[in-house]
C-alpha atoms as a PDB file:
ATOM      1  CA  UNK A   1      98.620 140.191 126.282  1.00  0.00           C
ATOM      2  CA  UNK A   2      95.475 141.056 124.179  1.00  0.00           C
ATOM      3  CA  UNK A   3      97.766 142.271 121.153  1.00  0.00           C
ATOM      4  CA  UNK A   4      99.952 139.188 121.754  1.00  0.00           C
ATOM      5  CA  UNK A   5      96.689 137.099 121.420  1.00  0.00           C
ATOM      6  CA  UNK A   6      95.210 139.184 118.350  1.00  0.00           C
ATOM      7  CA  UNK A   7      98.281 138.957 116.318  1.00  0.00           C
ATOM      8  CA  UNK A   8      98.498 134.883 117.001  1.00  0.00           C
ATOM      9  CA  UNK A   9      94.637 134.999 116.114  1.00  0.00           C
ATOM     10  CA  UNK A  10      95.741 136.890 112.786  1.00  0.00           C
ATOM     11  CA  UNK A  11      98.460 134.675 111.914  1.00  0.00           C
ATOM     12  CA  UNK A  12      96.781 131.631 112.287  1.00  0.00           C
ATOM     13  CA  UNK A  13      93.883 133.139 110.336  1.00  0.00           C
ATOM     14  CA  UNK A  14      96.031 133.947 107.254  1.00  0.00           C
ATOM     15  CA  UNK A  15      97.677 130.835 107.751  1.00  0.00           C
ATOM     16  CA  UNK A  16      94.010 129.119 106.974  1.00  0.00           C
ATOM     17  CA  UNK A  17      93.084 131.349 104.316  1.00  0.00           C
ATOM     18  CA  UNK A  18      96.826 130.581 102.599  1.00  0.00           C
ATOM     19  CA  UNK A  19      96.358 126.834 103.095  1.00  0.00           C
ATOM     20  CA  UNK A  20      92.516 127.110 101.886  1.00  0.00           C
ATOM     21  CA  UNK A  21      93.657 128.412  98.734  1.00  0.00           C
ATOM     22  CA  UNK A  22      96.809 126.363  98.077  1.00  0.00           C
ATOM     23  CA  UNK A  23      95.609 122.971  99.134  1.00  0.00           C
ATOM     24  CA  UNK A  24      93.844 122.376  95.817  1.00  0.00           C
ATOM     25  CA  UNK A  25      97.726 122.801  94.049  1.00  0.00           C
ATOM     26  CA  UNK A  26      98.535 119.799  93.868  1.00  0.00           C
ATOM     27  CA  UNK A  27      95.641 117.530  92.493  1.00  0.00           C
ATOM     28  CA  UNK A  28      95.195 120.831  90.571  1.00  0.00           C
ATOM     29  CA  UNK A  29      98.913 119.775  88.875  1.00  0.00           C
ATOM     30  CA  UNK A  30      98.155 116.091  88.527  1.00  0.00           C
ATOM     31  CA  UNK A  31      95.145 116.450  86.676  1.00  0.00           C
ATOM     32  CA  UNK A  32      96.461 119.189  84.143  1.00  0.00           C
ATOM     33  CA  UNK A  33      98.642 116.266  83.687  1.00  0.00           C
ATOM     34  CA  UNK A  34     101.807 119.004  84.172  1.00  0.00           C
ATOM     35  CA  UNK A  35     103.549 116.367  87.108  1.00  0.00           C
ATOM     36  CA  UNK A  36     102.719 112.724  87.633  1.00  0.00           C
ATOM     37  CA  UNK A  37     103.196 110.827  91.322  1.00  0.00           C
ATOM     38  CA  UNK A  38     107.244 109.703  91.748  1.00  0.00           C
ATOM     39  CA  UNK A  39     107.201 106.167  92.214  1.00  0.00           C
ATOM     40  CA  UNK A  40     110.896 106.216  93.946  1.00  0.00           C
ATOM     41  CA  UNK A  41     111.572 105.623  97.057  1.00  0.00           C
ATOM     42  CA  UNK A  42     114.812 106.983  99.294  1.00  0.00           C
ATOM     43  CA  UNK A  43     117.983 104.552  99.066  1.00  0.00           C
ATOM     44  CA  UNK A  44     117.147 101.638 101.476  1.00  0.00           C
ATOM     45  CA  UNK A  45     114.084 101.266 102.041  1.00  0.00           C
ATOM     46  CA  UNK A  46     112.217  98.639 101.032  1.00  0.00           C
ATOM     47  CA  UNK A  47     108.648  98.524  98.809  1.00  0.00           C
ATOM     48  CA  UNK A  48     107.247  96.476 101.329  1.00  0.00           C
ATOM     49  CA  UNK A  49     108.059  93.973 104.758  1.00  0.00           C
ATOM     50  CA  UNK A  50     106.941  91.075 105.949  1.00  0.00           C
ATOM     51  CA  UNK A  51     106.193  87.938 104.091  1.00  0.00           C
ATOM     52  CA  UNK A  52     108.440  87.418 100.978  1.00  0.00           C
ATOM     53  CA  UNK A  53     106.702  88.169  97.629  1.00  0.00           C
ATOM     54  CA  UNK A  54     108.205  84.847  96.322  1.00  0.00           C
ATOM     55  CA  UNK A  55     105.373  83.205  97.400  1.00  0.00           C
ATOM     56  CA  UNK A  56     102.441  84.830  97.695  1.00  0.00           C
ATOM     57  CA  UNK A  57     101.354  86.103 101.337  1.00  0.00           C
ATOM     58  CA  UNK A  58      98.149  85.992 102.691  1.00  0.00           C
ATOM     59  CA  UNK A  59      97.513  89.368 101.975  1.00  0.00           C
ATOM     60  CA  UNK A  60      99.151  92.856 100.894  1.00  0.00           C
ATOM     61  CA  UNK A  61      98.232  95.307 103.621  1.00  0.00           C
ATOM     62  CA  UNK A  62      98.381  99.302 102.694  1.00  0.00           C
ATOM     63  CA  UNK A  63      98.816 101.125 105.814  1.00  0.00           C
ATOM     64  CA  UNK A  64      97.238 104.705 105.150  1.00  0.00           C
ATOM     65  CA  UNK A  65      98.351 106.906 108.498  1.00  0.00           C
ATOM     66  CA  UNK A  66      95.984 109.879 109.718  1.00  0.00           C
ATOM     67  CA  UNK A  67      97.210 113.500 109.567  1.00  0.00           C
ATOM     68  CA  UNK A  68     100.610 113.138 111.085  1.00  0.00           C
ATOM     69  CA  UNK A  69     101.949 111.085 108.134  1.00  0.00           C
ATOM     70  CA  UNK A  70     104.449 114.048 106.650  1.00  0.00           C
ATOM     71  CA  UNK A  71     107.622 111.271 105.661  1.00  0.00           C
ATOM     72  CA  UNK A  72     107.739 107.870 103.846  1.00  0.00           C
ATOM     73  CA  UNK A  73     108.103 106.367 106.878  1.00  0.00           C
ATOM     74  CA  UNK A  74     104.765 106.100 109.273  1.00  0.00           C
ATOM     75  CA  UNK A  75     104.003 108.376 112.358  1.00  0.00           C
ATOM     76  CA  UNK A  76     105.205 107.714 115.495  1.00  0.00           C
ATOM     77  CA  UNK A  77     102.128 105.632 116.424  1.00  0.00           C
ATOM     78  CA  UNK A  78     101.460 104.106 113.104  1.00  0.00           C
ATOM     79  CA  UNK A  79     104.723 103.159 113.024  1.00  0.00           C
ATOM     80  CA  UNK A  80     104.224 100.849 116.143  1.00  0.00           C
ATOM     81  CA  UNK A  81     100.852  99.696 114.947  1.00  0.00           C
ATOM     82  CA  UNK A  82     102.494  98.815 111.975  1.00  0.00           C
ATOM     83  CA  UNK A  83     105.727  96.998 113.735  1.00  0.00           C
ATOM     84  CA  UNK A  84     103.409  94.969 115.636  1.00  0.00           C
ATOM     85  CA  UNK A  85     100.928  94.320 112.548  1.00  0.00           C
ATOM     86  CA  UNK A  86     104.839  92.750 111.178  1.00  0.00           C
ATOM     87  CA  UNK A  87     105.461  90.848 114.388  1.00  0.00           C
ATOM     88  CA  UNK A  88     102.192  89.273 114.931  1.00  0.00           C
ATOM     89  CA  UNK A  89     100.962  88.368 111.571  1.00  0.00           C
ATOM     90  CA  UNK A  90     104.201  86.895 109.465  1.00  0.00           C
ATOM     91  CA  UNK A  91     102.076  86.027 106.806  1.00  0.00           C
ATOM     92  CA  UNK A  92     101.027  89.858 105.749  1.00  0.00           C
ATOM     93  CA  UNK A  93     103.361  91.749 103.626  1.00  0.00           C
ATOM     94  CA  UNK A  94     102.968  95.254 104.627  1.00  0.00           C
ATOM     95  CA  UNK A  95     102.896  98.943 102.656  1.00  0.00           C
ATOM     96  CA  UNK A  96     103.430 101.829 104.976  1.00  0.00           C
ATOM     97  CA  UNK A  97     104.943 104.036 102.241  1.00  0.00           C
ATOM     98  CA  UNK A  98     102.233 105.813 100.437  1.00  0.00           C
ATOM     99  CA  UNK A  99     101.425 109.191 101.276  1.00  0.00           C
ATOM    100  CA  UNK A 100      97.582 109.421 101.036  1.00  0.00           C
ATOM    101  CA  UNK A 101      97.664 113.340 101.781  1.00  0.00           C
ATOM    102  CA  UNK A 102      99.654 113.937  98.348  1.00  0.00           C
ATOM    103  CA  UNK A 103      98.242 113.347  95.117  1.00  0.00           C
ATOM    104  CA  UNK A 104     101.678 113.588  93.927  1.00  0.00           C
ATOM    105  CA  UNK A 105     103.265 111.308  96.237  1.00  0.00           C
ATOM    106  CA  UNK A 106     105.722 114.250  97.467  1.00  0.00           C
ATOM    107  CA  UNK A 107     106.270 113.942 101.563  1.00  0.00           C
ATOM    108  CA  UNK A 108     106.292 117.126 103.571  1.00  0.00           C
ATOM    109  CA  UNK A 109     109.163 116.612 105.368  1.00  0.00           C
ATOM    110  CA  UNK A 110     111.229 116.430 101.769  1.00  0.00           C
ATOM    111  CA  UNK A 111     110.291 120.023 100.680  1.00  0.00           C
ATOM    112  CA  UNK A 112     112.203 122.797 102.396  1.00  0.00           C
ATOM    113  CA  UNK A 113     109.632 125.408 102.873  1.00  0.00           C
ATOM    114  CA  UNK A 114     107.529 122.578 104.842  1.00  0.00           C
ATOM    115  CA  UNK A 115     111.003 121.474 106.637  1.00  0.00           C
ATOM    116  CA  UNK A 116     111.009 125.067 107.790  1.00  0.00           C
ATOM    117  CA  UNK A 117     108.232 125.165 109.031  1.00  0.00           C
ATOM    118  CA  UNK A 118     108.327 122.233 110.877  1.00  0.00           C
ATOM    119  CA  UNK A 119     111.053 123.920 112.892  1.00  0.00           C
ATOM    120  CA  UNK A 120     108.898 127.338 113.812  1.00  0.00           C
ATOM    121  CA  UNK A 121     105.474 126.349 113.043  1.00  0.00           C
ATOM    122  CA  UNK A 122     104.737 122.454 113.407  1.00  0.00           C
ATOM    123  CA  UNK A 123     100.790 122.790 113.486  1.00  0.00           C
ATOM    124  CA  UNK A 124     100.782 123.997 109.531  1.00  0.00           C
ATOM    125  CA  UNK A 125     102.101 120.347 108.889  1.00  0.00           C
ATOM    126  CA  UNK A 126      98.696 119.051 110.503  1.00  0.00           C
ATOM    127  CA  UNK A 127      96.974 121.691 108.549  1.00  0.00           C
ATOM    128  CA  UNK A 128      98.184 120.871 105.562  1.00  0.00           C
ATOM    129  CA  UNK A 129      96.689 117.352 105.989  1.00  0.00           C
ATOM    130  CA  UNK A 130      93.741 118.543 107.122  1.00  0.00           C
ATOM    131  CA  UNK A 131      92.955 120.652 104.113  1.00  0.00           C
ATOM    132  CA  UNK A 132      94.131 117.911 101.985  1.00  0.00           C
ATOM    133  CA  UNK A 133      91.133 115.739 103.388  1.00  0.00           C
ATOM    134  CA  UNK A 134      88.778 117.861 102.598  1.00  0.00           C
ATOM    135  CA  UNK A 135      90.160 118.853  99.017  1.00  0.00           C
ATOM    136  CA  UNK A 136      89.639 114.996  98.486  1.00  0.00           C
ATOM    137  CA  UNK A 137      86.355 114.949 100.098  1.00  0.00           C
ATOM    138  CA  UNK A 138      85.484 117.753  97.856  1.00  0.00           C
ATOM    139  CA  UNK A 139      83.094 116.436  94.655  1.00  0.00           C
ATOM    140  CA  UNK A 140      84.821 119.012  92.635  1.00  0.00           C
ATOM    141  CA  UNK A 141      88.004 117.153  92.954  1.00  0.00           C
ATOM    142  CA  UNK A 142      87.307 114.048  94.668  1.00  0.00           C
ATOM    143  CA  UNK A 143      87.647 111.954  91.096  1.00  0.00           C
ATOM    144  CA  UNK A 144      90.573 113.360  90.728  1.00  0.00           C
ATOM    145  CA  UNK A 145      91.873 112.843  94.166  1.00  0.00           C
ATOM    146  CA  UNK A 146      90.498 109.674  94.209  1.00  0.00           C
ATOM    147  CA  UNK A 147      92.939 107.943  91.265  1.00  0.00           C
ATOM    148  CA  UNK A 148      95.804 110.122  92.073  1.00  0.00           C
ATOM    149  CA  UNK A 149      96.377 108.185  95.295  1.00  0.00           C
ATOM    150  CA  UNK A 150      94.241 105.283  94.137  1.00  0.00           C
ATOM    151  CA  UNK A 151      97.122 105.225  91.353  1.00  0.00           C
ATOM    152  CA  UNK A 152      99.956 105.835  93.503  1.00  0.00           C
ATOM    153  CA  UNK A 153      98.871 102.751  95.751  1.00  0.00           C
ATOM    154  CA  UNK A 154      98.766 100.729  92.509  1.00  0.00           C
ATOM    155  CA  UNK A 155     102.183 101.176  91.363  1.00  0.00           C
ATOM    156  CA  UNK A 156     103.640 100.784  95.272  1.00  0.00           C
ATOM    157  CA  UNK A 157     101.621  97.544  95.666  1.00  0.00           C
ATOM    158  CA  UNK A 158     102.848  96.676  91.680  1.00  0.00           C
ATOM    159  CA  UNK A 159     106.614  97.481  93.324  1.00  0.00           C
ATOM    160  CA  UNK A 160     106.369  95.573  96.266  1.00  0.00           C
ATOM    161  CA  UNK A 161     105.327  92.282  94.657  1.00  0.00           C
ATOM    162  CA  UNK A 162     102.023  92.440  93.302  1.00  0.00           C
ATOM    163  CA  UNK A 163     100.552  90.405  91.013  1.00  0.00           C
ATOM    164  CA  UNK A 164      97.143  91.757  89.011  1.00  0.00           C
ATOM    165  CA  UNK A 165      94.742  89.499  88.249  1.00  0.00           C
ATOM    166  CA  UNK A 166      96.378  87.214  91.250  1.00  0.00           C
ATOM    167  CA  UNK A 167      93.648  86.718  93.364  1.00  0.00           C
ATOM    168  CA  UNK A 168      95.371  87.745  96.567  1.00  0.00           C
ATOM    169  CA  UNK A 169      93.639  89.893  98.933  1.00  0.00           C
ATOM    170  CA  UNK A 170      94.668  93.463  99.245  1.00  0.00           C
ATOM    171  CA  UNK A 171      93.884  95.000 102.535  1.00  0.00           C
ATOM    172  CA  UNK A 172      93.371  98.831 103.192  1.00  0.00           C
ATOM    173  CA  UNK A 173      94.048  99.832 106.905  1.00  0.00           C
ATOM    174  CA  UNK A 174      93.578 103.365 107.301  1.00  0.00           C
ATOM    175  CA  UNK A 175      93.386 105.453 110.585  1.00  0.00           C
ATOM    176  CA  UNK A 176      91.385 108.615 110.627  1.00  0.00           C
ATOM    177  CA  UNK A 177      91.907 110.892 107.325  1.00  0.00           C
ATOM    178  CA  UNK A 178      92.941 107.929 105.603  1.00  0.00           C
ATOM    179  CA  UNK A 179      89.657 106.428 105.710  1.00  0.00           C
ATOM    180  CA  UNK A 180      88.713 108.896 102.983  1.00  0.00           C
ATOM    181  CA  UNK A 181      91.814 108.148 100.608  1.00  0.00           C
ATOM    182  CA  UNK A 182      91.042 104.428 101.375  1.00  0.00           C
ATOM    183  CA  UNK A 183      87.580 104.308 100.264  1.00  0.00           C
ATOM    184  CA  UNK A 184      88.258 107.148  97.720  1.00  0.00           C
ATOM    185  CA  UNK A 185      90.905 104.484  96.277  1.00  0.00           C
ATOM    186  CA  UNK A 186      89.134 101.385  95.684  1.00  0.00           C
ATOM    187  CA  UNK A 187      87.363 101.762  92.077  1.00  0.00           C
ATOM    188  CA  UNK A 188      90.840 102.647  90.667  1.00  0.00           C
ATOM    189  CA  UNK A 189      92.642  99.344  92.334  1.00  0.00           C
ATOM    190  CA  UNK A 190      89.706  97.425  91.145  1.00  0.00           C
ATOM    191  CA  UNK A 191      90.005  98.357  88.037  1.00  0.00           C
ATOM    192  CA  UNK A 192      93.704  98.596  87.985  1.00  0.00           C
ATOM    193  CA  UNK A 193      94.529  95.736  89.175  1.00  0.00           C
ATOM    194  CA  UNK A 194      91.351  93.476  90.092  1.00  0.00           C
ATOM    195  CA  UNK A 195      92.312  92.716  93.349  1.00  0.00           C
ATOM    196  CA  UNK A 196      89.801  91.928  95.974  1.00  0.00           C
ATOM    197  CA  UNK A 197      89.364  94.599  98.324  1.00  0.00           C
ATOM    198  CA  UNK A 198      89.644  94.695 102.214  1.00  0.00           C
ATOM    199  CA  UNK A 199      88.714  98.073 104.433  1.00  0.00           C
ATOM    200  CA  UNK A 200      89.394  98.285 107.925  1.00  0.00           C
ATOM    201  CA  UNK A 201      89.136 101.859 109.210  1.00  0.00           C
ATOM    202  CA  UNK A 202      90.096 102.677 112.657  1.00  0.00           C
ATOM    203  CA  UNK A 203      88.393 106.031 113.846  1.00  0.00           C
ATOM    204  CA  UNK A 204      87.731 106.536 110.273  1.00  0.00           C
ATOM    205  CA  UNK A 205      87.110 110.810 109.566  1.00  0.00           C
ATOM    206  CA  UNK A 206      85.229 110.540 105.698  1.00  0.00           C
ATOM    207  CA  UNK A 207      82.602 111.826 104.025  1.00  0.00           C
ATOM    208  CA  UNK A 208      80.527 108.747 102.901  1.00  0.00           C
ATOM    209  CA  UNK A 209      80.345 110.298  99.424  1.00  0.00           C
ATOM    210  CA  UNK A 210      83.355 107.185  97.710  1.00  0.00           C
ATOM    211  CA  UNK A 211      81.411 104.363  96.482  1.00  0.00           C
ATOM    212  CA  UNK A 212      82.730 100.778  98.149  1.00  0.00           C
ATOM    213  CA  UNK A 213      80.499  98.500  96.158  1.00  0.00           C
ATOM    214  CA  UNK A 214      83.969  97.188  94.321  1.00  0.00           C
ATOM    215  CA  UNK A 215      85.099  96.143  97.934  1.00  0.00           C
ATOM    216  CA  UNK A 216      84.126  92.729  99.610  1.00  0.00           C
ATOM    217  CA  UNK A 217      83.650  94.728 102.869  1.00  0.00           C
ATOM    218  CA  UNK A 218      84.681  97.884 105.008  1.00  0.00           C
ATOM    219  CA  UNK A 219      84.912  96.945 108.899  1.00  0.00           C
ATOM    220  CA  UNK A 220      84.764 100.081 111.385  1.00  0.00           C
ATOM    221  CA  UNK A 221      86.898 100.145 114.148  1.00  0.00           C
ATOM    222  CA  UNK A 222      85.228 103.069 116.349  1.00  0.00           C
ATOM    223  CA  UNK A 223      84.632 103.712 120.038  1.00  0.00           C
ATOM    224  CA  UNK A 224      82.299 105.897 121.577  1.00  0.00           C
ATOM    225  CA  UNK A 225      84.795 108.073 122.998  1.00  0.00           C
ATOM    226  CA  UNK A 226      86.324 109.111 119.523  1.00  0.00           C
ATOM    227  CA  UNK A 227      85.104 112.457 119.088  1.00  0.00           C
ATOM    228  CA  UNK A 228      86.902 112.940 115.965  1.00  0.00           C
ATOM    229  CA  UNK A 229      85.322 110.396 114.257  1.00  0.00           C
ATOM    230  CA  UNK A 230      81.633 110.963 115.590  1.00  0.00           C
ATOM    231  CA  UNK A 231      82.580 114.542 114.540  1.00  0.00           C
ATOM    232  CA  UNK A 232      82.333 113.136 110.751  1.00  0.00           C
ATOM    233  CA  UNK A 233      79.316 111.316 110.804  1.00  0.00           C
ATOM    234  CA  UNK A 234      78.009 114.776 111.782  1.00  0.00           C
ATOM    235  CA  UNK A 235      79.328 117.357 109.424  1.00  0.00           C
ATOM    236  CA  UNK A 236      79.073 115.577 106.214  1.00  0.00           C
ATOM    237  CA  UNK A 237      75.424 114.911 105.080  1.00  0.00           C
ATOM    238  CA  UNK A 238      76.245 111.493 103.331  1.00  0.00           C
ATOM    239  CA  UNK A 239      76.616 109.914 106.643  1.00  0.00           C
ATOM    240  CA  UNK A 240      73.072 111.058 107.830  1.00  0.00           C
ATOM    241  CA  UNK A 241      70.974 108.246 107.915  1.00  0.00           C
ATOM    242  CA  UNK A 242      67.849 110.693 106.142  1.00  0.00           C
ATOM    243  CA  UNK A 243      70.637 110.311 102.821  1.00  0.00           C
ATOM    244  CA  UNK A 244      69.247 107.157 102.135  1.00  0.00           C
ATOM    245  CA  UNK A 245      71.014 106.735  98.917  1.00  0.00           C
ATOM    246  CA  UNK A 246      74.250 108.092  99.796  1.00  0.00           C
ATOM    247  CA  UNK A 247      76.992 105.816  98.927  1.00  0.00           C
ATOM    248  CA  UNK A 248      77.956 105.018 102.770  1.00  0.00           C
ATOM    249  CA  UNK A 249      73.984 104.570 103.587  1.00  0.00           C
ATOM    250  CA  UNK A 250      74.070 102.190 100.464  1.00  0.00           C
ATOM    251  CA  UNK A 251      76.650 100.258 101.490  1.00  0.00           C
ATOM    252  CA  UNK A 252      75.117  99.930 105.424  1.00  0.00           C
ATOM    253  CA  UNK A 253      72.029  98.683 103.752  1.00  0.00           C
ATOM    254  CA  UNK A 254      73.921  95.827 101.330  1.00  0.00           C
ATOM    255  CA  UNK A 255      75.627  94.777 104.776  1.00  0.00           C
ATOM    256  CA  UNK A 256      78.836  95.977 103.494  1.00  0.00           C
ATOM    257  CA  UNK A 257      80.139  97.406 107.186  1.00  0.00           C
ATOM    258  CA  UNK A 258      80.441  95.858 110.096  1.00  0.00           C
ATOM    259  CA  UNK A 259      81.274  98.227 112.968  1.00  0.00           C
ATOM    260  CA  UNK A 260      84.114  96.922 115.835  1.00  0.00           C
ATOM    261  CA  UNK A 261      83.577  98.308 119.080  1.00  0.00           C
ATOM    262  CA  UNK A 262      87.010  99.382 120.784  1.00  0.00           C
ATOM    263  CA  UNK A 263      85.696 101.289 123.707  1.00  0.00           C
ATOM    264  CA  UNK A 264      86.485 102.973 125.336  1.00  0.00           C
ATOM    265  CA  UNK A 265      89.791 103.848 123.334  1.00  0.00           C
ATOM    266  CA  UNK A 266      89.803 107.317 121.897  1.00  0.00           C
ATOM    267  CA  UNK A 267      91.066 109.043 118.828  1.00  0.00           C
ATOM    268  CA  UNK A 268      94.068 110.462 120.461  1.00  0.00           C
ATOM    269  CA  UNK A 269      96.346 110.568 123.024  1.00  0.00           C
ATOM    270  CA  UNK A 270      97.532 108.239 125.644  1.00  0.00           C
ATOM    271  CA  UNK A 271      94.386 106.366 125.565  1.00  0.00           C
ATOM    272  CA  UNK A 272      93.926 106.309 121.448  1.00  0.00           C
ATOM    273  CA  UNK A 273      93.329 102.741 119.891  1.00  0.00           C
ATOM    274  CA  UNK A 274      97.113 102.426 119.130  1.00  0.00           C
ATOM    275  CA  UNK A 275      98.211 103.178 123.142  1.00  0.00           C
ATOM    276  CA  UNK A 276     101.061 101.172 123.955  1.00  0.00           C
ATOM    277  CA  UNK A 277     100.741 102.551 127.364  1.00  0.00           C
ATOM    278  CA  UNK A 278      96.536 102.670 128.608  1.00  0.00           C
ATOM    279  CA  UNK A 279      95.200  99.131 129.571  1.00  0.00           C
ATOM    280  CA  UNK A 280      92.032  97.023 129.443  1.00  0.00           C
ATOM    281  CA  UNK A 281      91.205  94.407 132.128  1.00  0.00           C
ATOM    282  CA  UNK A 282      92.356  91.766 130.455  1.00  0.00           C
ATOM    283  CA  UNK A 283      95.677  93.549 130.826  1.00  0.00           C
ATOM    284  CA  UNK A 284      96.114  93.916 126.925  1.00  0.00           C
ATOM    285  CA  UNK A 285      97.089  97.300 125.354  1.00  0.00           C
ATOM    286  CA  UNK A 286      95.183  99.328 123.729  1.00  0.00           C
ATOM    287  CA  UNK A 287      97.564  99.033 120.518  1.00  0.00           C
ATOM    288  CA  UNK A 288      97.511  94.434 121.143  1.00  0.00           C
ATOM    289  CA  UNK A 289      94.238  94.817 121.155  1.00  0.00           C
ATOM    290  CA  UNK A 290      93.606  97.136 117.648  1.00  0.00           C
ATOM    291  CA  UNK A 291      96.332  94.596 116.258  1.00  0.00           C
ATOM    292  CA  UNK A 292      94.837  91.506 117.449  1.00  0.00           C
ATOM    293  CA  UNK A 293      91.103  92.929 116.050  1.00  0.00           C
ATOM    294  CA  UNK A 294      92.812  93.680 112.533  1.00  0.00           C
ATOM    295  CA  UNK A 295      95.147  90.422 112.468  1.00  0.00           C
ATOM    296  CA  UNK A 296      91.463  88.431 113.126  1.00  0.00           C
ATOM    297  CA  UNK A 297      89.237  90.397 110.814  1.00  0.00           C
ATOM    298  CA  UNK A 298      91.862  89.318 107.826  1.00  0.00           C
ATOM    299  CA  UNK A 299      92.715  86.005 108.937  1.00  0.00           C
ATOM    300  CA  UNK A 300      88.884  84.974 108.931  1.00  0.00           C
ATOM    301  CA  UNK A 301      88.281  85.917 105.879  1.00  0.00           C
ATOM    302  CA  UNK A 302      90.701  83.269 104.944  1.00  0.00           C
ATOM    303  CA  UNK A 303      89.459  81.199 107.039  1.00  0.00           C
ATOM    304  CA  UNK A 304      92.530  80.563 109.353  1.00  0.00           C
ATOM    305  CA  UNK A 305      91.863  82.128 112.327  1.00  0.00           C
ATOM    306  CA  UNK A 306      87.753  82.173 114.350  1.00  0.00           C
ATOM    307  CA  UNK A 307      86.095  85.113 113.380  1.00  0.00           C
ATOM    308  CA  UNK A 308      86.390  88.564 114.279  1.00  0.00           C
ATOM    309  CA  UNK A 309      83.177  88.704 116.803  1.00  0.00           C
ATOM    310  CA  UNK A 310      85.450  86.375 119.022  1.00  0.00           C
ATOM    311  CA  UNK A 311      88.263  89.031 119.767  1.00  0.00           C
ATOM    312  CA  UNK A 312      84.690  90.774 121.218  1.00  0.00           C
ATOM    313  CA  UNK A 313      82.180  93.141 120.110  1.00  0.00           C
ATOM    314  CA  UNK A 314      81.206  92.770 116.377  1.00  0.00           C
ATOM    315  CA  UNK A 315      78.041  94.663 114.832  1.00  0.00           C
ATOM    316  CA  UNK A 316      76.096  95.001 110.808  1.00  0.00           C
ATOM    317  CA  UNK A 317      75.521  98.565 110.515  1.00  0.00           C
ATOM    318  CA  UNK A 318      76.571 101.974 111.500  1.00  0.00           C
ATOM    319  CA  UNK A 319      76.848 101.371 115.118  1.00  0.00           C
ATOM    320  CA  UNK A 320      78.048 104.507 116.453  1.00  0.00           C
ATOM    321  CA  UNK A 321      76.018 107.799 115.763  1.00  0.00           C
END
């Protein structure tokens, strides 16, 4: 049994060190300018659903998954968070396609060493999305990182409809690692496309270091049982409040977040914010009540809806240590 456990302890360790080493490849590529991100999507599926771009909606809303996002289509959870985000709100026309842990826009699933692997050794996919997280919250390769996917949101949102220069809000809903791509993204859509900017984060894992001043506001969906996301604010130094002129601290002190309590939902699970199974008392879900929290925070800002501190719990600042 020891062996057995030393030899899983070795492969796993060489599994890190490989990853370690090749998870800088790809922004690596993009910014030697050798491959650019494919724009294509598979046969039948559509840039974008929801509200027709014939008119224009209220808002374009980027869905940016956490770590499990390895296809063109969303997790299994982000998928239903994003099928209810369709029912509920009509009036959104909704991205789920971009793949914010590829700076070349490749999925996982689509290459066959990965599809191998996901048949003997699922938890590299996770790792691989881990690294990738960390490559982008890297300042060695964060500006690159940053307008590879900041580009490759760009050109979906320019697919599905978008108009630059339109005035149409353009909403970035990211869950966990994607709250790094998200605010890593918004200088390039600003200046790509001069769009006014929308975060909402839910359990958002970053590093504080992206600048959001080119966003109207960020709004943090967190809960005090999220360990993942607590675990964030503790390993990277730009979310210390002593880094007073970090970029995140910056923004807390223009009044640029406002933090959502979702208690006492947690990261993952069967009691994660986008449960379709745990409960509150008001007999809601824990994945109505994310949706209804995101549906209000974009519908007040347009004034069609009361605000966000009705659906409960609304704070300025950091809120959650």
């Amino acid at each position: 049994m020891n062996e057995l456990l030393l030899w899983a302890g070795g492969g796993i360790g060489v599994a890190l060190i490989a990853e370690a080493l090749l998870a800088r490849y790809e922004v690596l590529v993009y910014g030697a300018g050798w491959r650019t991100p494919t724009a294509e999507l598979p046969d039948g599926t559509p840039y974008a659903r929801g509200a027709s771009p014939d008119a224009p909606p209220a808002a374009y809303l980027v869905y940016l998954d956490g770590i499990g996002k390895r296809r063109i289509r969303d997790s299994r959870d982000g998928g239903e968070l994003v099928r209810a985000l369709l029912t509920r709100a009509p009036e959104l026309r909704v991205l789920g396609q971009v793949q914010p842990y590829s700076p070349l826009a490749h999925p996982l699933a689509d290459r066959p060493v990965w599809a191998w692997l996901r048949r003997h050794a699922g938890l590299l996919l996770f790792l691989h999305n881990v690294m990738q997280i960390f490559v982008a919250a890297d300042r060695r390769y964060r500006p690159l990182y940053n307008r590879a996917v900041g580009g490759q949101i760009a050109t979906q949102l320019r697919l599905a409809g978008y108009r630059p220069r339109s005035g149409v809000p353009v909403v970035l809903l990211s869950y966990s690692g994607g709250a790094q791509v998200a605010t890593g993204a918004v200088d390039e859509l600003h200046t790509t496309l001069r769009a006014p900017l929308l975060l909402l984060t839910i359990g958002g894992f970053h590093n504080g270091a992206n600048d959001i001043t080119r966003a109207e506001h960020l709004y943090r969906l967190t809960s005090a049982n999220d360990r993942i996301e607590r675990a964030g604010t503790w390993i990277f130094p730009q979310r210390w409040p002593l880094c007073r002129y970090s970029s995140w601290n910056r923004a807390l002190r223009a009044g640029k977040v406002t933090v959502h309590r979702l208690d006492p939902a947690t990261h993952v699970g069967p009691r994660s914010y986008i449960s379709s199974k745990a409960r509150l008392s008001d007999r809601r879900s824990h994945l109505e009540r994310t949706t209804d929290t995101v549906i209000s925070v974009i519908r007040a800002r347009e004034g069609t809806s009361t605000p966000p501190a009705a659906a409960g719990g609304l704070a300025s600042g950091d809120g959650v240590a």
